[in-house]
C-alpha atoms as a PDB file:
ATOM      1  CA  UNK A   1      35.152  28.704 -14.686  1.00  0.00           C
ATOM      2  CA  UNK A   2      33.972  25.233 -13.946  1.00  0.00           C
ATOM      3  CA  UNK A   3      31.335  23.653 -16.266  1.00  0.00           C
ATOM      4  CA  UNK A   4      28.387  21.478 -14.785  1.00  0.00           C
ATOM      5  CA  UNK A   5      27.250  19.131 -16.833  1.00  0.00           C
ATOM      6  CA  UNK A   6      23.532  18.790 -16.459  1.00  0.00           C
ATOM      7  CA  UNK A   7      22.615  15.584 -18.819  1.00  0.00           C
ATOM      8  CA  UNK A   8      25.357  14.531 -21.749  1.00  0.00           C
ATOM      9  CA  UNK A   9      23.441  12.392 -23.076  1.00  0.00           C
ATOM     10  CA  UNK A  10      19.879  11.089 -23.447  1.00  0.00           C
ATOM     11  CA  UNK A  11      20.147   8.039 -21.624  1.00  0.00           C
ATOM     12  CA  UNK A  12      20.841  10.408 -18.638  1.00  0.00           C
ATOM     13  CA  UNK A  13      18.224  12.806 -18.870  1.00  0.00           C
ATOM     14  CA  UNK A  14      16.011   9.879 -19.074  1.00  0.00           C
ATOM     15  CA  UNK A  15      17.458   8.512 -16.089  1.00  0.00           C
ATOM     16  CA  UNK A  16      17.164  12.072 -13.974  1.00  0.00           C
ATOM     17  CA  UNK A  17      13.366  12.121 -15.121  1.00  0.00           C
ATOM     18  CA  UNK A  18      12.913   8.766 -13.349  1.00  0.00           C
ATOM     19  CA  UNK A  19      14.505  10.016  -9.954  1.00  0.00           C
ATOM     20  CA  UNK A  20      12.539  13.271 -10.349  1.00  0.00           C
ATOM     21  CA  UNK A  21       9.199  11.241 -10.652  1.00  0.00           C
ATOM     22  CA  UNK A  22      10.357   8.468  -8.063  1.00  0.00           C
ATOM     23  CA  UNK A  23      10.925  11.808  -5.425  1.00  0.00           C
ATOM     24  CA  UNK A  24       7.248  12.947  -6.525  1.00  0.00           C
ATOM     25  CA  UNK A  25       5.792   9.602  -6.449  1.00  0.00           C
ATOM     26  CA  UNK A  26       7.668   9.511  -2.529  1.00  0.00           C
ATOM     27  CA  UNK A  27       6.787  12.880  -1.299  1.00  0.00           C
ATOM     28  CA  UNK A  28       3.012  12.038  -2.557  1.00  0.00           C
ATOM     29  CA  UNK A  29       3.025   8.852  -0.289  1.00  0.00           C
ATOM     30  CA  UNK A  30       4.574  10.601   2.488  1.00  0.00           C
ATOM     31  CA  UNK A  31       2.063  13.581   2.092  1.00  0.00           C
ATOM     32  CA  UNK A  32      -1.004  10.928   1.629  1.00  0.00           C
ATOM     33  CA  UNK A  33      -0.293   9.409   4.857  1.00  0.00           C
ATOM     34  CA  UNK A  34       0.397  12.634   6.783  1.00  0.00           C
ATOM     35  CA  UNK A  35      -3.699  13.075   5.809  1.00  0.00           C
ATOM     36  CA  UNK A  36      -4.620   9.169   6.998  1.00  0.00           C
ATOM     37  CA  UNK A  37      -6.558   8.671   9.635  1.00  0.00           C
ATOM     38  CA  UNK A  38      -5.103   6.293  12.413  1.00  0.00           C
ATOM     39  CA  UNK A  39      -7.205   3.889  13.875  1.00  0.00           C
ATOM     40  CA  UNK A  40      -7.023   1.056  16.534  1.00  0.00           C
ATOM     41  CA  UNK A  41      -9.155  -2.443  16.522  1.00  0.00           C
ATOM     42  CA  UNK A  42      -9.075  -3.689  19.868  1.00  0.00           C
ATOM     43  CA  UNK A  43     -10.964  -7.294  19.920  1.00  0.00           C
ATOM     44  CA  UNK A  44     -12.760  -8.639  23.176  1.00  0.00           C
ATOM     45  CA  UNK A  45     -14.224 -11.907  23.343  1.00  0.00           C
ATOM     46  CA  UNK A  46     -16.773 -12.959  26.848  1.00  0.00           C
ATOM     47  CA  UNK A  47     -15.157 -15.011  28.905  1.00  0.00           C
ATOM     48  CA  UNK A  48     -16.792 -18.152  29.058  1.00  0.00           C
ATOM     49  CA  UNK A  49     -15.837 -18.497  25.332  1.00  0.00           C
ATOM     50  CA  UNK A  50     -14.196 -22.027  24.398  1.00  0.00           C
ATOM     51  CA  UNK A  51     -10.763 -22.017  23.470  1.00  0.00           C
ATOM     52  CA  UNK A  52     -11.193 -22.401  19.671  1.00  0.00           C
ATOM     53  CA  UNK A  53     -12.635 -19.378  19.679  1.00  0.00           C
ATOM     54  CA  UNK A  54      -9.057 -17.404  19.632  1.00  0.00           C
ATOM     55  CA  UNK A  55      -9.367 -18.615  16.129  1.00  0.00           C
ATOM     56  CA  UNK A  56     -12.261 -17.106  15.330  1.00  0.00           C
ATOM     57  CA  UNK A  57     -11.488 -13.740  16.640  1.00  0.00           C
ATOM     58  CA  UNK A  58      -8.367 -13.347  15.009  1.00  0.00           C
ATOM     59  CA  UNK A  59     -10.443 -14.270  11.854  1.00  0.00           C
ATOM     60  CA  UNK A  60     -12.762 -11.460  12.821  1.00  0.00           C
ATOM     61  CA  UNK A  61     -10.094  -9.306  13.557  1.00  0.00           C
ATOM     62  CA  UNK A  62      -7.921  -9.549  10.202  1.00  0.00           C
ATOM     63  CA  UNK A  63     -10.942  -8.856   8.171  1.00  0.00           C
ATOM     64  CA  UNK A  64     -11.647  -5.704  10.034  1.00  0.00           C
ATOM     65  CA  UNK A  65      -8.136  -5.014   9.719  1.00  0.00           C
ATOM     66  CA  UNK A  66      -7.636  -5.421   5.764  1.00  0.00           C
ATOM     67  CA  UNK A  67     -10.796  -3.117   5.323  1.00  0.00           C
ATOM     68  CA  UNK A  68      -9.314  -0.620   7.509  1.00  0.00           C
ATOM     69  CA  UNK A  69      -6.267  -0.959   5.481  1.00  0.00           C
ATOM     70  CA  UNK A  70      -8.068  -1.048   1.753  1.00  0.00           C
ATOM     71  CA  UNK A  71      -9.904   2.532   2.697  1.00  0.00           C
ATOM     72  CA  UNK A  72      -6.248   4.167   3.563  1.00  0.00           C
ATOM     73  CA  UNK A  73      -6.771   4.301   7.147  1.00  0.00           C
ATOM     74  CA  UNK A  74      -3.433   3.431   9.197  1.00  0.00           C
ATOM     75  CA  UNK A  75      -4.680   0.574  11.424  1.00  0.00           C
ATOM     76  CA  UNK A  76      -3.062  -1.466  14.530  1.00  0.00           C
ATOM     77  CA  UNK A  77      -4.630  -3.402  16.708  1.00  0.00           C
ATOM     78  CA  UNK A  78      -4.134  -4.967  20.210  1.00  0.00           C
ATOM     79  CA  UNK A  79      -3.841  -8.418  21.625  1.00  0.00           C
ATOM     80  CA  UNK A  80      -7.285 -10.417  21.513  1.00  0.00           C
ATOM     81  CA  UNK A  81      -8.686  -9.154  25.034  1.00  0.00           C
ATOM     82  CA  UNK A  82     -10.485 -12.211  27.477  1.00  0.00           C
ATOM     83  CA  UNK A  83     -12.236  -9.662  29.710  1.00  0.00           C
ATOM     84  CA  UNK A  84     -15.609  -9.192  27.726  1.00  0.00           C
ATOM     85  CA  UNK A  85     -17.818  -7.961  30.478  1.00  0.00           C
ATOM     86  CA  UNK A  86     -15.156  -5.122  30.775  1.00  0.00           C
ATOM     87  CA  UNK A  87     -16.536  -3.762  27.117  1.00  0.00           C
ATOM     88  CA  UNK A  88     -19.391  -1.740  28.510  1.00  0.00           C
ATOM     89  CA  UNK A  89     -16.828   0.468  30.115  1.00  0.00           C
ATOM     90  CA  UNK A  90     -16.745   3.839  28.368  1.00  0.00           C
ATOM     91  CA  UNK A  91     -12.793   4.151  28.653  1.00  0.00           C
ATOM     92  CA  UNK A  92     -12.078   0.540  27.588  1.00  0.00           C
ATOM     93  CA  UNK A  93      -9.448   0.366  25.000  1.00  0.00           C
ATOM     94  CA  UNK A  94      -8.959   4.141  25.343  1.00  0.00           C
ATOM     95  CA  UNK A  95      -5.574   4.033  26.756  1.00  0.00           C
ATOM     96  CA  UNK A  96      -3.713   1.950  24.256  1.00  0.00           C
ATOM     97  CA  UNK A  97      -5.345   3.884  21.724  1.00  0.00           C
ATOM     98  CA  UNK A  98      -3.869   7.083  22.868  1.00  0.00           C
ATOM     99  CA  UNK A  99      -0.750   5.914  23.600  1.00  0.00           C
ATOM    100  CA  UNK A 100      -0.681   4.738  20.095  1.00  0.00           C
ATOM    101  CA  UNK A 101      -1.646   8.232  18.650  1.00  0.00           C
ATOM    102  CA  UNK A 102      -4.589   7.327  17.040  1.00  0.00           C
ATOM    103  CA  UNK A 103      -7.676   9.333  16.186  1.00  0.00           C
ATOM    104  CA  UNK A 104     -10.172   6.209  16.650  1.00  0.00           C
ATOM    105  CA  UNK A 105     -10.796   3.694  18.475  1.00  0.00           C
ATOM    106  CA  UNK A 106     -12.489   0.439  17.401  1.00  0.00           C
ATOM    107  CA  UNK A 107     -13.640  -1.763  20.032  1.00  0.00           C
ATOM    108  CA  UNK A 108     -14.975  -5.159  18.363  1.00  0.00           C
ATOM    109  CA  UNK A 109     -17.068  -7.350  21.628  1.00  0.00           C
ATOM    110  CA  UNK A 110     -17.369 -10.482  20.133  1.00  0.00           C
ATOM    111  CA  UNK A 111     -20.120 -13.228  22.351  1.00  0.00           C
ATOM    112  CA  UNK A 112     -19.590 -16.743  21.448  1.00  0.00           C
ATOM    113  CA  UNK A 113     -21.732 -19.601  22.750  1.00  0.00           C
ATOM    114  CA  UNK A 114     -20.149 -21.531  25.825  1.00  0.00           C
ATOM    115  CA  UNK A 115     -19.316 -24.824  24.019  1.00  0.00           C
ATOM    116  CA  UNK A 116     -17.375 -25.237  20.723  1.00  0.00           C
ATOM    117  CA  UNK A 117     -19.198 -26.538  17.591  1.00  0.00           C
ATOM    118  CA  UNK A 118     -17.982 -29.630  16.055  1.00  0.00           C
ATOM    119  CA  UNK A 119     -19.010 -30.449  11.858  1.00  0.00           C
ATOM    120  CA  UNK A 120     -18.007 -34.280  11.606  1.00  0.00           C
ATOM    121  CA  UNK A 121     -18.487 -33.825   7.880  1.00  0.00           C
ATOM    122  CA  UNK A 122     -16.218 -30.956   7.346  1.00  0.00           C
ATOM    123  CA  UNK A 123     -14.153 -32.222   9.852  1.00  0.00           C
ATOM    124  CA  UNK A 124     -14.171 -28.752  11.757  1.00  0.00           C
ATOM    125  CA  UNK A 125     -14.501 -27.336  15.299  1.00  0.00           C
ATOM    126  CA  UNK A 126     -15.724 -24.101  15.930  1.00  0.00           C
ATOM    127  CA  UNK A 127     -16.833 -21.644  18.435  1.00  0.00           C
ATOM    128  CA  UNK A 128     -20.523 -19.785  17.407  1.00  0.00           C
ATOM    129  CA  UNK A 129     -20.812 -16.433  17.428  1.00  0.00           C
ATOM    130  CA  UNK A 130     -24.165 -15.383  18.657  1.00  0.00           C
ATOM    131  CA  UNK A 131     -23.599 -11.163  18.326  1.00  0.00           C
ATOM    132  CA  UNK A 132     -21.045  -8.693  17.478  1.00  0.00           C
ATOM    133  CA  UNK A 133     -21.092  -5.482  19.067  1.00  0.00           C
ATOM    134  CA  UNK A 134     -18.546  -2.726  17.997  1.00  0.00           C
ATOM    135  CA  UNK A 135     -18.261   1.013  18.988  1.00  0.00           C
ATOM    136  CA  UNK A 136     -16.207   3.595  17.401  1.00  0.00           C
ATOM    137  CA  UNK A 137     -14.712   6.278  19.450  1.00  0.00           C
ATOM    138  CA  UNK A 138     -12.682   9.514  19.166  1.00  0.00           C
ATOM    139  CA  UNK A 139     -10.146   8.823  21.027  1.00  0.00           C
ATOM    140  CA  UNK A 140      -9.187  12.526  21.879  1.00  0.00           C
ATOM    141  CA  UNK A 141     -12.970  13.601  23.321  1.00  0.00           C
ATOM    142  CA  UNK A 142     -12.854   9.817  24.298  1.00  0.00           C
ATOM    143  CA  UNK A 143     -16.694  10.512  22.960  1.00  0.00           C
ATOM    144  CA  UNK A 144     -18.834   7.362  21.707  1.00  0.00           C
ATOM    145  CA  UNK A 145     -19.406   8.103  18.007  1.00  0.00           C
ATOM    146  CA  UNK A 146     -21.764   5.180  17.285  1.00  0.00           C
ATOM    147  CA  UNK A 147     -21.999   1.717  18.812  1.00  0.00           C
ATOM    148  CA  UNK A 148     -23.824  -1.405  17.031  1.00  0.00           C
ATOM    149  CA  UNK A 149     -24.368  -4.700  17.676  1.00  0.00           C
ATOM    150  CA  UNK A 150     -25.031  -7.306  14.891  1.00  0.00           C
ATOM    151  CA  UNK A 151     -27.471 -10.611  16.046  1.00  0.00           C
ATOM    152  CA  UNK A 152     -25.244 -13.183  14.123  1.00  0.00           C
ATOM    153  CA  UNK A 153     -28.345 -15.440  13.867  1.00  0.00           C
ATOM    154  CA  UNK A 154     -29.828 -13.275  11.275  1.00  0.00           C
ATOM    155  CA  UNK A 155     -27.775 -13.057   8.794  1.00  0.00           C
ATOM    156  CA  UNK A 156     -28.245 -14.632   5.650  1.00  0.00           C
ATOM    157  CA  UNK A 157     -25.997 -17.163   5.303  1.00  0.00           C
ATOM    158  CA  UNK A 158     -23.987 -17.674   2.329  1.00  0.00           C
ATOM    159  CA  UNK A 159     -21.642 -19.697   3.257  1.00  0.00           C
ATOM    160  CA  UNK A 160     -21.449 -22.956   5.216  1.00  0.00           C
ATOM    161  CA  UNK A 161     -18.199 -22.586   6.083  1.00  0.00           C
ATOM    162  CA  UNK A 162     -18.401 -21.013   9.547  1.00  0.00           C
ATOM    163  CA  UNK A 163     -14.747 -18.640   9.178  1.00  0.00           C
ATOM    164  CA  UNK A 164     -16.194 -17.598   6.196  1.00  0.00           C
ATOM    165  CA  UNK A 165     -19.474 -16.909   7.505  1.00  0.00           C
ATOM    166  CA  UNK A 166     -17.624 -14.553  10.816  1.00  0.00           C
ATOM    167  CA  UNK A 167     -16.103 -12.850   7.678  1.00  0.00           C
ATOM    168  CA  UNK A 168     -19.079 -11.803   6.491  1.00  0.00           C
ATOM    169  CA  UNK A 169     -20.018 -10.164   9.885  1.00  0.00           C
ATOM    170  CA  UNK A 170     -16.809  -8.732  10.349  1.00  0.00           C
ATOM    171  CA  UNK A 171     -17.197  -6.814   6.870  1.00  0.00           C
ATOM    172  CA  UNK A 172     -20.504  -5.368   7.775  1.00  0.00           C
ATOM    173  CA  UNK A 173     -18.995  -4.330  10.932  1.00  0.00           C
ATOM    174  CA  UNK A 174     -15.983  -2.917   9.374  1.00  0.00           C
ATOM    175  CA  UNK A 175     -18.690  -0.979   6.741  1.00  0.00           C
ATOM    176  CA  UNK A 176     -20.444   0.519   9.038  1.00  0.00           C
ATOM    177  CA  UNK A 177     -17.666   2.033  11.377  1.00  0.00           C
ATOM    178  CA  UNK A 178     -15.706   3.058   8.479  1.00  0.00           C
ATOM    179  CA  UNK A 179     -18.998   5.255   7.125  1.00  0.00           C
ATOM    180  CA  UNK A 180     -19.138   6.488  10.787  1.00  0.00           C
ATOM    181  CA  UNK A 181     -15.907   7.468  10.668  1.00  0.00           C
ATOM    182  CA  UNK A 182     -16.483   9.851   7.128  1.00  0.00           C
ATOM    183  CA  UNK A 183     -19.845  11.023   8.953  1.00  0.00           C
ATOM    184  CA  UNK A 184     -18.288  11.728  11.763  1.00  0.00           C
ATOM    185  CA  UNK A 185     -15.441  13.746  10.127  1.00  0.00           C
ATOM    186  CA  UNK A 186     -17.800  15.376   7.221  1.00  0.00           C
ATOM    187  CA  UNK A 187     -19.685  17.191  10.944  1.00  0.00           C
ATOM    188  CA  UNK A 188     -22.722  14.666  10.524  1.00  0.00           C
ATOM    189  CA  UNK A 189     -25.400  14.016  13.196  1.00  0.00           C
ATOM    190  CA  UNK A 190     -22.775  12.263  15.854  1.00  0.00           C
ATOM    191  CA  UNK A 191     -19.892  15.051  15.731  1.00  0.00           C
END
């Protein structure tokens, strides 16, 4: 008969707790994320946006993205798009979504004035952002779920920094189509 040993001493059995726990802790990630909902960001600026505005998007768009991330969604995005007047397309950014296997689809329209902004104090050039428009969709039904636009212009602002200030947009955005998103999925009024 051959003996096992199990744990000889204690430093083992404390060891063999810690990969017990460290198999929980993994199978309680894995399972977590199995229950995520996956989302895309696709970003579209109009065309007759200045150059520096590429900057300002991608601001936009990591902002978006981190809040995505922070409420446990799984989040990609897509290339900054240049073909703005395309947004009012129902299908736009529906493709990619799908292909990426995601549930939703967030399609960020950003309109920036035609000329860039220059602060010779701050020693800054910018592109201003007149609106934001977003709409969430389920990429599946490729049904709307909500659409909003935010007038830039009226926003309190609290910062005269103007990255910080598209920040501030893109978190209200990124508020309100997460809370769509849990209406949506709790059967509220858009589902």
């Amino acid at each position: 008969m051959v003996k096992i040993p199990i744990f000889d001493t204690e430093r083992e059995r404390l060891m063999g707790l810690r990969v017990c726990f460290s198999i929980l802790l993994l199978c309680l990630t894995v399972l977590s994320a199995a229950f995520a909902d996956t989302v895309t960001l696709t970003v579209v600026q109009n065309e007759k946006a200045p150059a520096i505005a590429l900057e300002m998007s991608d601001t936009i768009e990591d902002e978006i993205f981190s809040c995505f991330f922070d409420a446990g969604h799984i989040a990609s995005n897509t290339d900054v798009r240049f073909d703005g007047s395309r947004f009012s397309e129902k299908n736009f950014g529906v493709k990619e979504a799908a292909f990426g296997l995601s549930d939703f689809l967030v399609v960020i329209s950003l309109q920036y004035g035609p000329a860039e902004v220059t602060d010779k104090e701050r020693k800054i050039t910018y592109a201003e952002l007149d609106t934001l428009t977003w709409r969430l969709v389920e990429v599946t039904s490729v049904k709307t779920v909500m659409q909003k636009t935010i007038d830039v212009k009226k926003i309190r602002v609290t910062d005269f920094d103007p990255y910080a200030q598209v920040r501030q947009v893109a978190d209200i955005a990124a508020n309100d189509s997460l809370n769509a998103i849990s209406e949506f999925k709790e059967g509220g009024k858009d589902k």
